[in-house]
Protein backbone atom coordinates (compact mmCIF):
# COMPACT_ATOMS: atom_id res chain seq x y z
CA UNK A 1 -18.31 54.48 -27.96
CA UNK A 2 -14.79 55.04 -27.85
CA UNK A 3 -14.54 55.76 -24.40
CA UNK A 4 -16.46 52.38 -23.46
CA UNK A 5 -14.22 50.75 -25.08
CA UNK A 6 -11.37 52.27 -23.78
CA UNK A 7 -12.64 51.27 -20.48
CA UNK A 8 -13.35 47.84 -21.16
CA UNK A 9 -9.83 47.47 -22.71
CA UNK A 10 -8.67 48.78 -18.82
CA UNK A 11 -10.86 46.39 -16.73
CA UNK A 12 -9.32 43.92 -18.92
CA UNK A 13 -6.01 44.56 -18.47
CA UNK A 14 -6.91 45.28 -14.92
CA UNK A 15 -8.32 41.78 -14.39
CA UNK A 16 -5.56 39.88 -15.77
CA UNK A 17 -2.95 41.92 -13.80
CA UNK A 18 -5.06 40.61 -10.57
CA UNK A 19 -4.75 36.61 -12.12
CA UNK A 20 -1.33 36.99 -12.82
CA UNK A 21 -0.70 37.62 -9.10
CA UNK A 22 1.11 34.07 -7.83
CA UNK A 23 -1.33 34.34 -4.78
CA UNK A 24 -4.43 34.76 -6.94
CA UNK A 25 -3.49 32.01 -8.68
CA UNK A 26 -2.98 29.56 -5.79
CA UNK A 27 -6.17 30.97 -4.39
CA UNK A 28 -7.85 29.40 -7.62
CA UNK A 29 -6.21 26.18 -7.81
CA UNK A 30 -7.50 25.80 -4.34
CA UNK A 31 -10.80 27.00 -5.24
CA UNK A 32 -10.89 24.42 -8.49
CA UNK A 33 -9.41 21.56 -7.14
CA UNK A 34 -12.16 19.91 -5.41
CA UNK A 35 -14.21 20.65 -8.31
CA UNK A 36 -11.65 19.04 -11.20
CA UNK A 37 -11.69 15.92 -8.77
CA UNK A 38 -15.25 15.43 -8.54
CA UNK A 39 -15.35 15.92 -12.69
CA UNK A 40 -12.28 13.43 -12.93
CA UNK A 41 -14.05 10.72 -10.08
CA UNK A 42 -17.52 11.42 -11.84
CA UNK A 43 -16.12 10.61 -15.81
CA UNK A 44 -13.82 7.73 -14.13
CA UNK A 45 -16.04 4.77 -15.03
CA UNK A 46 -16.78 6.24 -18.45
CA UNK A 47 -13.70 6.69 -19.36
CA UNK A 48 -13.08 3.06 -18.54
CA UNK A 49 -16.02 2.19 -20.94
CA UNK A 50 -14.40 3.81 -23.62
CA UNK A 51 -11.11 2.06 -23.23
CA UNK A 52 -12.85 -1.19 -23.38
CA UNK A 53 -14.89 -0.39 -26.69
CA UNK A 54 -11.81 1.34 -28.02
CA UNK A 55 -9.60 -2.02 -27.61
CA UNK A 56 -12.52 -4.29 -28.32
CA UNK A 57 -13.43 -2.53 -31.99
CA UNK A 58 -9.07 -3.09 -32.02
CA UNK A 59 -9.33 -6.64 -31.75
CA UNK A 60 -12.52 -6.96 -33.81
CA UNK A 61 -10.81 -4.72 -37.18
CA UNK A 62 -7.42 -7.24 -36.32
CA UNK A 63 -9.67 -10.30 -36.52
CA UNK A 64 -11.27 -8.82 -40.30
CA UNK A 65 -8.19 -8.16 -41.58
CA UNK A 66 -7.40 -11.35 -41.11
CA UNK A 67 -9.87 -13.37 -42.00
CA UNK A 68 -9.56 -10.85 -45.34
CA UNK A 69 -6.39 -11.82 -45.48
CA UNK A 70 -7.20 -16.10 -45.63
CA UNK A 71 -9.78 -15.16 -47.82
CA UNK A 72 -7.42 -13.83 -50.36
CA UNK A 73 -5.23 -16.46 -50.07
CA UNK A 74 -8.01 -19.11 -50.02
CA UNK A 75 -9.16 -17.29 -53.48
CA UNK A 76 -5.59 -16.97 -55.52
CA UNK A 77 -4.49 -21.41 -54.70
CA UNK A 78 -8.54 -22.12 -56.75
């Protein structure tokens, strides 16, 4: 048991030696980014959707709080 784990422990270590390499690293952000542009194009439009909601629900908690607001005052001149 000890003995798999020591070897674990060095494949490890081994592996991140190899990704610390600068031309490992390159090789990867080559390799990943086609694949982080199609995510980004693909979530584009929803991300766009969310905006929208996000400053609508804005507007519509703004327009509450002030129509709260008349409210009180409407209620403390009677």
């Amino acid at each position: 048991m000890f003995i798999s784990y020591i070897m674990k422990e060095t494949i490890v270590r081994q592996c991140l030696d190899i990704l610390k390499r600068d031309d490992i690293k390159h090789h990867l952000r080559l390799l990943f980014t086609p694949v982080i542009e199609l995510i980004v194009i693909e979530l584009n439009p929803y991300i766009y959707i969310g905006l929208a909601l996000f400053f609508l629900i804005f507007l519509l908690l703004l327009a509450i709080l002030s129509l709260l607001i008349l409210l009180l005052r409407n209620k403390k001149s009677i």
